[in-house]
N, C-alpha and C. Protein backbone atom coordinates (compact mmCIF):
# COMPACT_ATOMS: atom_id res chain seq x y z
N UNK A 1 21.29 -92.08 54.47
CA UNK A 1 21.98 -92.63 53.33
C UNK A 1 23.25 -91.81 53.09
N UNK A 2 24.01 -92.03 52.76
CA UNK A 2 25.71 -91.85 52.51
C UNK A 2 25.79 -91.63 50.94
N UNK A 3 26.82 -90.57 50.86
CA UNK A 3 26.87 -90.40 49.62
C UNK A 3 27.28 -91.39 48.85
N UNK A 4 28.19 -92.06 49.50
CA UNK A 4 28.59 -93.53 48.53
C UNK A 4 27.77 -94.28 47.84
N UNK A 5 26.50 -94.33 48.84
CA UNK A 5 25.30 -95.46 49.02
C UNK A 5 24.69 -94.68 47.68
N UNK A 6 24.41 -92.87 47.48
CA UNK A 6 23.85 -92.37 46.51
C UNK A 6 24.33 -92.80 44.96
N UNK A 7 25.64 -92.60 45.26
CA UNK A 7 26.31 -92.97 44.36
C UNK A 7 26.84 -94.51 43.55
N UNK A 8 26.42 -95.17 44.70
CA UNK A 8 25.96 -96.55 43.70
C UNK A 8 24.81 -96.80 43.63
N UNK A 9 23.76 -96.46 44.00
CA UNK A 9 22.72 -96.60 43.62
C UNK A 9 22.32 -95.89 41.87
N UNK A 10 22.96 -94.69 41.76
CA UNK A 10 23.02 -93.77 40.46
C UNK A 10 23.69 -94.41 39.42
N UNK A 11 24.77 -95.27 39.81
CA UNK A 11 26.05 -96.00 39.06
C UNK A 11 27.01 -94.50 38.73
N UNK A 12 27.36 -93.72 39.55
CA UNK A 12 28.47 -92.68 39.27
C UNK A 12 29.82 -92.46 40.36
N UNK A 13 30.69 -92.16 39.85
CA UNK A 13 32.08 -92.19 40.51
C UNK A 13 31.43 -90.96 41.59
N UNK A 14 32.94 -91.20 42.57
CA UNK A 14 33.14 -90.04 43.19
C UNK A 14 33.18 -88.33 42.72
N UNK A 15 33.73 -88.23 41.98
CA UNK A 15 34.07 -87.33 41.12
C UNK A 15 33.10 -86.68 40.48
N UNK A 16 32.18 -87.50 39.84
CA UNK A 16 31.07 -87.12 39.10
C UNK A 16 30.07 -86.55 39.97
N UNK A 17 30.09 -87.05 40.94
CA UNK A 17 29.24 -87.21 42.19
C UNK A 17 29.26 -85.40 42.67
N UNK A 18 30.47 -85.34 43.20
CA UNK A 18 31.20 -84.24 43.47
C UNK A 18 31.00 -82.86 42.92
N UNK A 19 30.47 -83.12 41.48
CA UNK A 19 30.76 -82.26 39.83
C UNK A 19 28.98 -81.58 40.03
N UNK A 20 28.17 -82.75 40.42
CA UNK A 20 26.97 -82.63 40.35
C UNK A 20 26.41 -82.16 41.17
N UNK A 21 26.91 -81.97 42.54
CA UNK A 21 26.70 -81.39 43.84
C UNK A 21 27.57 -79.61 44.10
N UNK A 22 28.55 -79.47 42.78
CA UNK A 22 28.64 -78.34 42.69
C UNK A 22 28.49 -77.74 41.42
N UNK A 23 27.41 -77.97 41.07
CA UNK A 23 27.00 -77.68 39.61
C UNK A 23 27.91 -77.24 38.30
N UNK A 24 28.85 -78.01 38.73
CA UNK A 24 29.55 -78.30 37.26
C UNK A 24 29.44 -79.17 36.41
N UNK A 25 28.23 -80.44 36.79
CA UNK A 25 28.04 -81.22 35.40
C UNK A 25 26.40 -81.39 36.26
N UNK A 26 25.90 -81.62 35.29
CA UNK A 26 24.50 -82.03 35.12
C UNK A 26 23.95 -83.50 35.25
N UNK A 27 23.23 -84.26 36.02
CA UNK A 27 23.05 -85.62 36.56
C UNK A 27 21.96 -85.47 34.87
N UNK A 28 22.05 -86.90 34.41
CA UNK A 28 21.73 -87.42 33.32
C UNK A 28 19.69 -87.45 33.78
N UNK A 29 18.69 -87.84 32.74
CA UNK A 29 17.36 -88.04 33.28
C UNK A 29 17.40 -89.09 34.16
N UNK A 30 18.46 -89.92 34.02
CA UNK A 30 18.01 -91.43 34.77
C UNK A 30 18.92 -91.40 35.69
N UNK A 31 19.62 -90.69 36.00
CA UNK A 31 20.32 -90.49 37.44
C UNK A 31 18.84 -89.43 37.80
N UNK A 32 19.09 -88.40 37.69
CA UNK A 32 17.48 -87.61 37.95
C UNK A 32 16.37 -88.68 38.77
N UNK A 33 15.75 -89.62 37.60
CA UNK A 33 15.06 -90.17 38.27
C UNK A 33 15.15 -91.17 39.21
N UNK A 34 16.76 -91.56 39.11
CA UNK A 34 16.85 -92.10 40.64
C UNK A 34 16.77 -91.83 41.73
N UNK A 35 17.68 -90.18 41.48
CA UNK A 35 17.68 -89.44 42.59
C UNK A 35 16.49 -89.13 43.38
N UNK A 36 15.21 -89.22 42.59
CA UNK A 36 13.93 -88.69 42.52
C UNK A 36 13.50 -89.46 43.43
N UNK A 37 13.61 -90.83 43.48
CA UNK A 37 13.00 -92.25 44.16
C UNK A 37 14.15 -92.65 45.72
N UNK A 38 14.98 -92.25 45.41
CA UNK A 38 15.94 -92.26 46.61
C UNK A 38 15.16 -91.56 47.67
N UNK A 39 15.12 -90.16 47.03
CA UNK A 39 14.52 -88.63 48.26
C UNK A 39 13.30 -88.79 48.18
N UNK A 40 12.32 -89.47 47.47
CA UNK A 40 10.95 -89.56 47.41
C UNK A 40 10.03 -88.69 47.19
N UNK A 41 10.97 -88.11 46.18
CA UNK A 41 10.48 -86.42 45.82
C UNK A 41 10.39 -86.49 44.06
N UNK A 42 9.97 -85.37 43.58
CA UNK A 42 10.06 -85.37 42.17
C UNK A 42 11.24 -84.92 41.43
N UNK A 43 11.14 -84.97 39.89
CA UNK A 43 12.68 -84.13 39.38
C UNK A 43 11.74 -83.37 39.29
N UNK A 44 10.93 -82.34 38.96
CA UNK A 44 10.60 -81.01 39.28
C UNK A 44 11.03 -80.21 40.98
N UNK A 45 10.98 -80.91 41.62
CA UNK A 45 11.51 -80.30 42.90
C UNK A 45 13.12 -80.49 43.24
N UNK A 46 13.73 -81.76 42.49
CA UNK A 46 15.25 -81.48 42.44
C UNK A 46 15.78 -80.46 41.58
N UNK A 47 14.96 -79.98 40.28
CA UNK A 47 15.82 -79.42 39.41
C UNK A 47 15.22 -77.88 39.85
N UNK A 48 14.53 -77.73 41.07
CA UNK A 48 13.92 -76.10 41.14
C UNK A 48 12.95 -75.83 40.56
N UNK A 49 11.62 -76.70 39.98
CA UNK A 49 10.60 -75.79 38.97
C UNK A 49 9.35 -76.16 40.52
N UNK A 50 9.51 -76.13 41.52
CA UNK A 50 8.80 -76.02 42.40
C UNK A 50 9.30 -76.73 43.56
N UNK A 51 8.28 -75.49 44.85
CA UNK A 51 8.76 -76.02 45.96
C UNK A 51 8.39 -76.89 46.92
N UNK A 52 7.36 -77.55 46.26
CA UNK A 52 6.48 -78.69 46.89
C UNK A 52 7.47 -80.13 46.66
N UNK A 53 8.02 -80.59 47.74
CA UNK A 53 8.68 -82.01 47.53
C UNK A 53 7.74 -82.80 47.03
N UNK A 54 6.47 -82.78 47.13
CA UNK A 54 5.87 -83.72 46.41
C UNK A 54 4.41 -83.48 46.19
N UNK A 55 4.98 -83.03 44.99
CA UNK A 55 3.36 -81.99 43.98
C UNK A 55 2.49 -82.29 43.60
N UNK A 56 3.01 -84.23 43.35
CA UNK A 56 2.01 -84.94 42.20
C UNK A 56 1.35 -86.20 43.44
N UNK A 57 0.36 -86.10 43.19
CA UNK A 57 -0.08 -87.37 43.95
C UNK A 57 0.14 -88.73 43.47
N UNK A 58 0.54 -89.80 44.31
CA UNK A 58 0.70 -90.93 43.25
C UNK A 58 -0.46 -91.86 43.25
């Protein structure tokens, strides 16, 4: 997947995109949980509170 592809899937510009990948702005909960379903991982493992990509069973 392409960052573009990330980035419309999130609904965020380039820029923002950019901001969030060098931690100068913070992705919203619902970008979070997109991001979450994109990588098929949790927001506990995107935001660092563990290192298990996938902690929770579904």
């Amino acid at each position: 997947m392409t960052q573009l592809q990330i980035q419309m899937k999130i609904g965020i510009d380039q820029s923002d995109y950019s901001k969030i990948e060098r931690g100068l702005r913070y992705p919203t909960i619902d970008q979070l949980i997109a991001l979450a379903e994109i990588f098929d991982t949790s927001i506990d493992y995107i935001v660092g509170l563990t290192d298990e990509k996938k902690p929770y069973p579904r």
